[in-house]
N, C-alpha and C. Protein backbone atom coordinates (compact mmCIF):
# COMPACT_ATOMS: atom_id res chain seq x y z
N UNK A 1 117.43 80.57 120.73
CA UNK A 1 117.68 81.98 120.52
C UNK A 1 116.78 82.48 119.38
N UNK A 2 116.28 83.78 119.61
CA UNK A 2 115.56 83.96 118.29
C UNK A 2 115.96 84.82 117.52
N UNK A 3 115.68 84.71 116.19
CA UNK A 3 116.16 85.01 114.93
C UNK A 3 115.87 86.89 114.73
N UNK A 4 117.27 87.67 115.11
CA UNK A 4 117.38 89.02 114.72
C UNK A 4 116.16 89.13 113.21
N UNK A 5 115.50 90.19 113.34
CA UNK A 5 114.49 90.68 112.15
C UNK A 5 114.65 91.84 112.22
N UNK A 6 114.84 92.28 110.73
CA UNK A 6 114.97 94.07 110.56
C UNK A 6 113.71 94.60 109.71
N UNK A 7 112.89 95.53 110.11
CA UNK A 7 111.90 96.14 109.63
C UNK A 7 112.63 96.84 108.61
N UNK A 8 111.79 96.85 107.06
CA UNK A 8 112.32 97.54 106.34
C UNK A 8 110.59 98.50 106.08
N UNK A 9 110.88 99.86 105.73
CA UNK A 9 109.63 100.82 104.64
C UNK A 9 109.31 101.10 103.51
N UNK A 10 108.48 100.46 103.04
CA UNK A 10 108.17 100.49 100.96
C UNK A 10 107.10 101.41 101.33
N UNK A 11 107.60 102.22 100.30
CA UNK A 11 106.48 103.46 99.90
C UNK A 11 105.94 103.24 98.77
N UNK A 12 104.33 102.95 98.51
CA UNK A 12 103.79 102.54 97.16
C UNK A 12 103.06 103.83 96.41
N UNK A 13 103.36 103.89 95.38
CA UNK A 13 102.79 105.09 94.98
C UNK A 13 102.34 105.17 93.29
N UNK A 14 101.15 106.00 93.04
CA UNK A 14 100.99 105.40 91.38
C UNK A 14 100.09 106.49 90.98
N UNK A 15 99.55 106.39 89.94
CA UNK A 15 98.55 107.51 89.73
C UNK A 15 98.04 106.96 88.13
N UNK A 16 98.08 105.83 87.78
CA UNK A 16 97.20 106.22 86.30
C UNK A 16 96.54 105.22 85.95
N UNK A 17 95.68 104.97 87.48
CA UNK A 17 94.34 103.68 87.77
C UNK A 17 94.57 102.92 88.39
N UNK A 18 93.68 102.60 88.85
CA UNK A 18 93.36 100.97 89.35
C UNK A 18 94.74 100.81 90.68
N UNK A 19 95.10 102.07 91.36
CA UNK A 19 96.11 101.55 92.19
C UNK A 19 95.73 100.81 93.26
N UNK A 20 94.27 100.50 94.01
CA UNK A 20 94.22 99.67 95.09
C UNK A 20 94.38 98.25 95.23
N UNK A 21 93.93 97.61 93.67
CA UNK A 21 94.16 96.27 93.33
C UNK A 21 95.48 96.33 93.01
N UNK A 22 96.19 97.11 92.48
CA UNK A 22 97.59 96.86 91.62
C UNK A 22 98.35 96.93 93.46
N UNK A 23 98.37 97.68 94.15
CA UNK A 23 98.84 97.79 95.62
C UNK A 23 98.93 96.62 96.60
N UNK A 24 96.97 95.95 96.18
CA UNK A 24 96.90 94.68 97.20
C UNK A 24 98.12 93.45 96.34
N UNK A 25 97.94 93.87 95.12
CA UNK A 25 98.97 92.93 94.49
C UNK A 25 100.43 92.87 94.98
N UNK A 26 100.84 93.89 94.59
CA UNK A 26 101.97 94.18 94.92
C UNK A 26 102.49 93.39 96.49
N UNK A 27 101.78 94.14 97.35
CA UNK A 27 101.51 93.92 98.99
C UNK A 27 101.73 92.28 98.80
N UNK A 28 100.90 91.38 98.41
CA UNK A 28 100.40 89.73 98.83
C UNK A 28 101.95 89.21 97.81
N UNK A 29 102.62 89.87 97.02
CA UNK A 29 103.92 89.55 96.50
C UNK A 29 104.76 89.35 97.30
N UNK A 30 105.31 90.75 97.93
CA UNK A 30 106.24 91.11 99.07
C UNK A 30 105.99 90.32 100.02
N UNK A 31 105.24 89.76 100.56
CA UNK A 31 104.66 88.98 101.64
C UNK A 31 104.74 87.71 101.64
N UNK A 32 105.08 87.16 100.14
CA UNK A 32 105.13 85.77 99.96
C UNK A 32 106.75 85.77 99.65
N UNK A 33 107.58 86.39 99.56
CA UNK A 33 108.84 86.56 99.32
C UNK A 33 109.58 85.58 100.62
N UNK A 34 110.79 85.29 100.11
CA UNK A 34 111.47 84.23 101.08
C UNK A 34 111.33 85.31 102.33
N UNK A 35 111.20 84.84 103.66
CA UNK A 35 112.33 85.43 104.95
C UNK A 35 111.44 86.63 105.20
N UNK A 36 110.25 86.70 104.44
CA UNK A 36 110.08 88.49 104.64
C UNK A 36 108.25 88.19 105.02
N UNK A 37 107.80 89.19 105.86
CA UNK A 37 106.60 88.93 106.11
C UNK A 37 106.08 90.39 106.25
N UNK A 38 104.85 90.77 106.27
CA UNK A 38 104.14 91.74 106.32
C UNK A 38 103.91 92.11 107.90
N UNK A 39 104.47 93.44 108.58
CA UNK A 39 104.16 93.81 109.71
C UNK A 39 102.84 95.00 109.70
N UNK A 40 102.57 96.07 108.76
CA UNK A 40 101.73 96.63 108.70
C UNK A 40 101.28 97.19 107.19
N UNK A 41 100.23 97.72 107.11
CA UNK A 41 99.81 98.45 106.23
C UNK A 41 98.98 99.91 106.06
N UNK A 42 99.72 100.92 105.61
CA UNK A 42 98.95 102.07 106.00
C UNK A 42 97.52 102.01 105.24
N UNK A 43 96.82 103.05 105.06
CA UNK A 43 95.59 103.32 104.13
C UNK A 43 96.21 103.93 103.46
N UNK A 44 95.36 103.72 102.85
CA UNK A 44 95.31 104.85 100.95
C UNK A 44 95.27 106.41 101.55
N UNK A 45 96.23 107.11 100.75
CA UNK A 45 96.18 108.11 101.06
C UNK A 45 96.68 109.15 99.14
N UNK A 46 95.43 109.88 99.08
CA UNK A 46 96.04 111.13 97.55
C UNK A 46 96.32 112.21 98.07
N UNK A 47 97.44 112.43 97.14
CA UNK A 47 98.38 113.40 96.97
C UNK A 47 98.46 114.26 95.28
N UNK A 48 98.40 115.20 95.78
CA UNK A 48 98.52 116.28 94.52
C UNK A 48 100.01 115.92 93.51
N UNK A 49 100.23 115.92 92.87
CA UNK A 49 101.41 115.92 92.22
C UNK A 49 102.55 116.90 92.39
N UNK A 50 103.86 116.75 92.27
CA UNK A 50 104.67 117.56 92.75
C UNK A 50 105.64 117.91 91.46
N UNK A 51 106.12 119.17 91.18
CA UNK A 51 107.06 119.07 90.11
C UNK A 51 105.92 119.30 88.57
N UNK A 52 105.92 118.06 88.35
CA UNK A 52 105.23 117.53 87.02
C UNK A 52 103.94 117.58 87.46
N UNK A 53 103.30 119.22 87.46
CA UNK A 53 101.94 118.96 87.88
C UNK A 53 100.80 118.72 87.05
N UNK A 54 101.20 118.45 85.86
CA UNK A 54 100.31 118.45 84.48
C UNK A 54 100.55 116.75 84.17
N UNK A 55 99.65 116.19 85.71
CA UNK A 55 99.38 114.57 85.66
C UNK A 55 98.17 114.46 86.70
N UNK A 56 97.36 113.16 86.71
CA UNK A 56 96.63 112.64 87.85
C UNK A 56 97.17 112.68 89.09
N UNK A 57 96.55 113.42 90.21
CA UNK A 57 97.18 112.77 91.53
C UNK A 57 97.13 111.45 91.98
N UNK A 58 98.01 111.71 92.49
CA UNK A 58 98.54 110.40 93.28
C UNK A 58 98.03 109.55 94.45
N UNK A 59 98.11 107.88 94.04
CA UNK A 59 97.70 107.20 95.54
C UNK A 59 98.85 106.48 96.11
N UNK A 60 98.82 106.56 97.99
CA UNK A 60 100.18 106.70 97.97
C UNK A 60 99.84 105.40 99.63
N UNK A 61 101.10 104.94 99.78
CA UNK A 61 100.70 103.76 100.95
C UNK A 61 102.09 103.59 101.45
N UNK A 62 102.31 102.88 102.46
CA UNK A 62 103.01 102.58 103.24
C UNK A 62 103.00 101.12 103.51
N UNK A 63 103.79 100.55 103.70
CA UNK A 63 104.24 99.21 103.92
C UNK A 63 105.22 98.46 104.63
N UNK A 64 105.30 97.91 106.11
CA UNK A 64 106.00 97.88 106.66
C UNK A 64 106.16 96.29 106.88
N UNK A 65 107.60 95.85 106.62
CA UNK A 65 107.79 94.13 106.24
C UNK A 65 109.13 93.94 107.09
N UNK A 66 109.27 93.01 107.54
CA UNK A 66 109.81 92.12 108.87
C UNK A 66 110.41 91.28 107.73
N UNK A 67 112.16 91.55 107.69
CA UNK A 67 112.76 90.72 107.47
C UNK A 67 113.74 89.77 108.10
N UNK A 68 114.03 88.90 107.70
CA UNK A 68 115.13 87.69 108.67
C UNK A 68 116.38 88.10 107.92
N UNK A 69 117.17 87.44 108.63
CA UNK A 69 118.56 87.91 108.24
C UNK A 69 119.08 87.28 106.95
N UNK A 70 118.34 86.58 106.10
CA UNK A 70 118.69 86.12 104.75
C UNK A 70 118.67 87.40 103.65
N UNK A 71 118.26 88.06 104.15
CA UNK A 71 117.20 88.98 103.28
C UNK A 71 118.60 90.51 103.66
N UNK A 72 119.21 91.53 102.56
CA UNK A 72 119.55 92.35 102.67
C UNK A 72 119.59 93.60 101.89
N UNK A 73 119.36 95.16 102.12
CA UNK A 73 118.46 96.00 101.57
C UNK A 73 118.70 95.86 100.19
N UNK A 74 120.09 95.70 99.47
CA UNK A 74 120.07 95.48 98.39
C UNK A 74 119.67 94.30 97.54
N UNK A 75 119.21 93.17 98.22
CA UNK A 75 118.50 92.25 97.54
C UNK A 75 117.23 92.80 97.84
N UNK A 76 116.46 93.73 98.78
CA UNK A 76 115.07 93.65 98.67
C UNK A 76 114.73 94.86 97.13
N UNK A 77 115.91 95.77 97.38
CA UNK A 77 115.73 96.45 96.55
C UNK A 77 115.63 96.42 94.73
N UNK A 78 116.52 95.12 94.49
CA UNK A 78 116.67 94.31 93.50
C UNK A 78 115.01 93.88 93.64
N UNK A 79 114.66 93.02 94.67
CA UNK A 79 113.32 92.22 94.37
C UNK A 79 112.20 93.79 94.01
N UNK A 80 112.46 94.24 94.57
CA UNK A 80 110.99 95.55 94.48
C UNK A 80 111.08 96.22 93.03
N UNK A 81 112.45 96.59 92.82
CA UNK A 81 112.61 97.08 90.78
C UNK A 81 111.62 96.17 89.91
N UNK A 82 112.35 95.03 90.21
CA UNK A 82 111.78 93.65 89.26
C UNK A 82 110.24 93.92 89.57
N UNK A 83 109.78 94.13 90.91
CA UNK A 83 107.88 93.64 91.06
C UNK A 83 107.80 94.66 90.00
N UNK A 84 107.99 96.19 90.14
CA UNK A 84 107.93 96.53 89.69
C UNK A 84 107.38 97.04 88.00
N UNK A 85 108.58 96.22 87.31
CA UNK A 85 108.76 96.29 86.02
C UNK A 85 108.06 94.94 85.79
N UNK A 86 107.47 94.00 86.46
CA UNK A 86 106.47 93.00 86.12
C UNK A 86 105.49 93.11 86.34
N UNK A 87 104.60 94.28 87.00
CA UNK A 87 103.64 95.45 87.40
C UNK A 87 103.25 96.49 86.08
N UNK A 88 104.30 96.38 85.01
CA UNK A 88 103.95 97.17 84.27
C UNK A 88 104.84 98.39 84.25
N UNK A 89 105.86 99.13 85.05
CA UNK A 89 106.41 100.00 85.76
C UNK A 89 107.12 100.49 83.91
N UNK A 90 107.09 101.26 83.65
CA UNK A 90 107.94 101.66 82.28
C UNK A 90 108.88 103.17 83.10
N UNK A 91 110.00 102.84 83.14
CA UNK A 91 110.46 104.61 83.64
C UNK A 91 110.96 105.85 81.77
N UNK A 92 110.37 106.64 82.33
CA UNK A 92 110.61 107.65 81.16
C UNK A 92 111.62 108.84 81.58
N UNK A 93 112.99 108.58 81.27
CA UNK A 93 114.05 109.47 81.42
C UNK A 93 113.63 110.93 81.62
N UNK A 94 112.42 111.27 80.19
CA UNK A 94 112.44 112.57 80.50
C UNK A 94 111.11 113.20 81.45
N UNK A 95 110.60 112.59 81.77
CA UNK A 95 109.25 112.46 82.81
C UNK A 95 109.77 111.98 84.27
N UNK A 96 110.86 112.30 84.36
CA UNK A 96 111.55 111.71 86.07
C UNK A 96 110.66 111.49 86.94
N UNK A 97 109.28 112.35 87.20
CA UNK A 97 108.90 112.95 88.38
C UNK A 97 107.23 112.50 87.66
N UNK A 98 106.91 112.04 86.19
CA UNK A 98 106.04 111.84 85.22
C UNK A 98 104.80 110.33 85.86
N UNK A 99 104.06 110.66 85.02
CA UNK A 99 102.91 109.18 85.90
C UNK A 99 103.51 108.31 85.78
N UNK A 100 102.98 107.01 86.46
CA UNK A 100 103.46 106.22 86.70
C UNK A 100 102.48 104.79 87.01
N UNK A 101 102.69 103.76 86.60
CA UNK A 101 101.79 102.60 86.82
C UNK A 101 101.84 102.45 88.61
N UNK A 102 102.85 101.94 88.68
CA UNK A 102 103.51 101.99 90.55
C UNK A 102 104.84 102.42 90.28
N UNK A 103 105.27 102.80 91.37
CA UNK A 103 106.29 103.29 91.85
C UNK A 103 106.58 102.39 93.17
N UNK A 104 107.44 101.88 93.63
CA UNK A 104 107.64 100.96 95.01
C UNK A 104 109.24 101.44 95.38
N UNK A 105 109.40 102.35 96.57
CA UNK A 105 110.48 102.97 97.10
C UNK A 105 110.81 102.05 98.27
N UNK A 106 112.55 101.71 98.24
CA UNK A 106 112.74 101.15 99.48
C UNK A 106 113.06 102.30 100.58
N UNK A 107 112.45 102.25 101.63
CA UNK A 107 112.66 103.94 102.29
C UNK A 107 113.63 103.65 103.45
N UNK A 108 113.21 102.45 104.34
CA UNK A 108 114.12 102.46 105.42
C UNK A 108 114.55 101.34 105.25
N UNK A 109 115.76 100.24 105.93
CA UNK A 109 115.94 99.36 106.09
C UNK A 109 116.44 99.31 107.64
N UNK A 110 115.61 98.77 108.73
CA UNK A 110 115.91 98.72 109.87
C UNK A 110 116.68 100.81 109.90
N UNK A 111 118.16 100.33 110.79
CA UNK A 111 118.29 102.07 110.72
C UNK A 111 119.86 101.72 110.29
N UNK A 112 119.92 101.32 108.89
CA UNK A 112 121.32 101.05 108.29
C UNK A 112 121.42 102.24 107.22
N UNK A 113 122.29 103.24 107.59
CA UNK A 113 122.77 104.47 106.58
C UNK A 113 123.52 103.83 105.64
N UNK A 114 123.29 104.15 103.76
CA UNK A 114 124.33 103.45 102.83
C UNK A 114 123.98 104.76 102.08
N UNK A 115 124.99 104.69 100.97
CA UNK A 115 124.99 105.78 99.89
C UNK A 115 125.95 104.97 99.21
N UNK A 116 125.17 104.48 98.46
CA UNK A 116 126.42 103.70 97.10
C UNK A 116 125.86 104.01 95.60
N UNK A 117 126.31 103.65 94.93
CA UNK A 117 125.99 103.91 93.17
C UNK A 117 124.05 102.77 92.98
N UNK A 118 124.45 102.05 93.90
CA UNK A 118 123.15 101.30 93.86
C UNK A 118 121.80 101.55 94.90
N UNK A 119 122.11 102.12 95.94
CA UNK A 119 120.83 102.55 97.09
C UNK A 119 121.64 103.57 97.71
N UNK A 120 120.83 104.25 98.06
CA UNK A 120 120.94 105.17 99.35
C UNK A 120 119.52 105.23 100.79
N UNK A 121 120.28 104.72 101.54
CA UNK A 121 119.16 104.63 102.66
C UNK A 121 119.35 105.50 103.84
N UNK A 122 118.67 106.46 104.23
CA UNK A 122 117.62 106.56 104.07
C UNK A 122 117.02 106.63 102.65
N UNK A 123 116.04 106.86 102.61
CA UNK A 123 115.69 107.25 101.02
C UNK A 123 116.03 108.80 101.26
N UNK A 124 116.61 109.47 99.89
CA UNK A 124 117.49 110.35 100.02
C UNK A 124 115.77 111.98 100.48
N UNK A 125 115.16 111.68 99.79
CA UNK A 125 114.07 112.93 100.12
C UNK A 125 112.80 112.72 100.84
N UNK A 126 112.77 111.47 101.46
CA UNK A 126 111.48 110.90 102.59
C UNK A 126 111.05 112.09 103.17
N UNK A 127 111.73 112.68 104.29
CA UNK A 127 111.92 113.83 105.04
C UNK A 127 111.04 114.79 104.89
N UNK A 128 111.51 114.98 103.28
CA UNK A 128 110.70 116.19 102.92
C UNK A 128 108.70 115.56 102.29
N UNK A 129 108.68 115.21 102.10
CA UNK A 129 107.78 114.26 101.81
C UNK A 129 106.54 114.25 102.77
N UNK A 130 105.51 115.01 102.17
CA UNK A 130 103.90 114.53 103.41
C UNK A 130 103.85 113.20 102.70
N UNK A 131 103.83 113.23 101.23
CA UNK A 131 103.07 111.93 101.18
C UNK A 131 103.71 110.71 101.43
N UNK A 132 104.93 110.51 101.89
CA UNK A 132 105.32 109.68 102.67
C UNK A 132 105.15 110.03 103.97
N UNK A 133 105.77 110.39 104.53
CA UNK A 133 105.76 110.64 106.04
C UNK A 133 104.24 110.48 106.91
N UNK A 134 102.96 111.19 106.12
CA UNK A 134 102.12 111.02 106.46
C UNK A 134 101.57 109.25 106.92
N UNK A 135 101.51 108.61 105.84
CA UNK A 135 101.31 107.39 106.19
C UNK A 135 102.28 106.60 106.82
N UNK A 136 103.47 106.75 106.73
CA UNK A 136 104.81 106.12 107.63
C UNK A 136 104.48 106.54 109.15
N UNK A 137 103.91 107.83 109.63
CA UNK A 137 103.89 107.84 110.96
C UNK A 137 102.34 107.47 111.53
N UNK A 138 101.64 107.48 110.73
CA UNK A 138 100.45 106.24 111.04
C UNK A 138 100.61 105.07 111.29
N UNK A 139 101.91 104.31 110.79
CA UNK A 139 101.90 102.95 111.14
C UNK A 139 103.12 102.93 111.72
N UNK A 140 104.02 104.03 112.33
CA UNK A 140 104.67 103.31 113.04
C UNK A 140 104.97 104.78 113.64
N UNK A 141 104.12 105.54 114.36
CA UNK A 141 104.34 106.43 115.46
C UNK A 141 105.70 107.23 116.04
N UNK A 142 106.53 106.42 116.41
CA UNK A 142 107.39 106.06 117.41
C UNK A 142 108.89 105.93 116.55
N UNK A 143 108.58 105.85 115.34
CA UNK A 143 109.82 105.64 114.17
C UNK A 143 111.01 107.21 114.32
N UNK A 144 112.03 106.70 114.28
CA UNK A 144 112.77 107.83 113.91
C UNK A 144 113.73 107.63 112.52
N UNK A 145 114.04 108.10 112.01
CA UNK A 145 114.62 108.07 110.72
C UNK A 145 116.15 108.21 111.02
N UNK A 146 116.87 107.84 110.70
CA UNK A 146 118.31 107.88 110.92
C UNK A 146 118.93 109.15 110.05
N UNK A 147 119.72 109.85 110.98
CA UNK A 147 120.38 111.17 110.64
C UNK A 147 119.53 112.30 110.36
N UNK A 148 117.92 111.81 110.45
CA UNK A 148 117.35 113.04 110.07
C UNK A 148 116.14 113.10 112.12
N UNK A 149 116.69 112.28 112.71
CA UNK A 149 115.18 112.32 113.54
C UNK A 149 114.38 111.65 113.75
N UNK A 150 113.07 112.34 114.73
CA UNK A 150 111.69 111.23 114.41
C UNK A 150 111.48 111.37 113.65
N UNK A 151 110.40 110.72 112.67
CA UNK A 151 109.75 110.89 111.73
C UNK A 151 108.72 111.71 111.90
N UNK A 152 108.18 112.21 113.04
CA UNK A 152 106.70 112.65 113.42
C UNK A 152 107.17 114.66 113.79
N UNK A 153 108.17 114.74 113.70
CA UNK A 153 109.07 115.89 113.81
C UNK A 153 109.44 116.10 112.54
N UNK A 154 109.69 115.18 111.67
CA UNK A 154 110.12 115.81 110.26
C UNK A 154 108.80 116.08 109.86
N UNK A 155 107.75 115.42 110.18
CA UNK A 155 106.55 115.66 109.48
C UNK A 155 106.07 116.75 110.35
N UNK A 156 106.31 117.22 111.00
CA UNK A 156 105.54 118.48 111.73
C UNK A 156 106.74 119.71 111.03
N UNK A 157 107.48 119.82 110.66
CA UNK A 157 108.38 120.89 110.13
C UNK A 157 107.69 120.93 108.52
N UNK A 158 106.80 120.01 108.06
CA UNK A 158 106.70 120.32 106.61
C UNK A 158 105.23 121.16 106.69
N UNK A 159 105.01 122.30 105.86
CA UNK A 159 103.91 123.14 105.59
C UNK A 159 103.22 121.67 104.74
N UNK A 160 102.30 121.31 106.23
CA UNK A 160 101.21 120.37 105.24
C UNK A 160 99.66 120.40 105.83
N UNK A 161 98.28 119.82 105.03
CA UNK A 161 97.26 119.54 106.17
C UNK A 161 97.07 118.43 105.37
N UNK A 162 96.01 117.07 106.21
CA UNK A 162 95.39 115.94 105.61
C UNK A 162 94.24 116.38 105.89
N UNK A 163 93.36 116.01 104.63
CA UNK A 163 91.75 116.44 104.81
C UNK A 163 91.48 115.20 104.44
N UNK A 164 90.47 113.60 104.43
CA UNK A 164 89.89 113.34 104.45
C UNK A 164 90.81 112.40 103.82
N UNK A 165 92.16 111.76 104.47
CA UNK A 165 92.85 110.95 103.66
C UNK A 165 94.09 111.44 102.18
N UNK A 166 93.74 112.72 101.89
CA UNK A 166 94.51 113.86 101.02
C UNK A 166 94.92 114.22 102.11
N UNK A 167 96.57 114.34 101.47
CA UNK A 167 97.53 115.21 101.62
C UNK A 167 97.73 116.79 100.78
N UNK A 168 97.77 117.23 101.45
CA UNK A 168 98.04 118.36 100.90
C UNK A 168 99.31 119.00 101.32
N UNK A 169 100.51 119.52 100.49
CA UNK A 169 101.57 119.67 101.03
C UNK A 169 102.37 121.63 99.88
N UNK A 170 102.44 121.99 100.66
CA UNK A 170 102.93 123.65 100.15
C UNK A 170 103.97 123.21 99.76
């Protein structure tokens, strides 16, 4: 019999250098992790800043990993904080939305809805999001997001265009 695997979506995102090496890093981490393997990888894609627009834009990726059933969203989510904060990751209370070394979002886990004090899955604002959505429906087309839809429908409802790998989003 073969072994149930649930696709989970990490959204990588950073803005203050060097994010393609710090990304491939990140990426060849997640990949060497127990039970969990690498199914795709979007391209690099910049994004303007949102909110806190008095920062570098942003480089932003997609990451799609095949887990076995050892593996569950709140342990991946535990493992991705930690890469994180061993990445360099410092969070600044009053900069919520502020630069950032990486940022690594758990977005989907297979299509399991939670809302607890520790995750909420979907990720609670994907939806609204070009610079997610954009690269999420590059690598997986056909995805629908739980309680909100396809993904390729949420991304056609957002005022956005991609020019040359930039997102641009109203």
């Amino acid at each position: 019999m073969e072994e149930q695997r649930v696709t989970a979506y990490v959204g990588l995102g950073g803005n203050m250098g060097g994010e393609e090496a710090l990304f491939a890093h990140a990426r060849e981490r997640m990949a060497a992790w127990p039970d969990i393997s690498r199914n795709a990888v979007s391209e690099l894609f910049f994004t303007q800043p949102r909110g806190d627009v008095s920062q570098p834009w942003f480089t932003n990726q997609i990451v799609s990993l095949s887990c076995g059933t050892t593996v569950t969203p709140e342990w991946l989510l535990r493992a991705l904080l930690d890469l994180e904060n061993g990445l360099g990751r410092t969070r600044d209370a009053a900069r919520r939305f502020g630069p950032r070394r990486i940022d690594l979002d758990l977005l989907l886990f297979g299509d399991i809805v939670r809302d607890t004090d520790v995750l909420t899955l979907p990720h609670p604002r994907m939806a609204e999001r070009a610079f997610v959505l954009v690269p999420l429906v590059s690598i997986a087309p056909g995805l629908t997001i739980p309680g909100r839809g396809p993904a390729r429908a949420c991304l056609d409802a957002l005022r956005h265009t991609v020019e040359n790998r930039t997102i641009y989003q109203e």
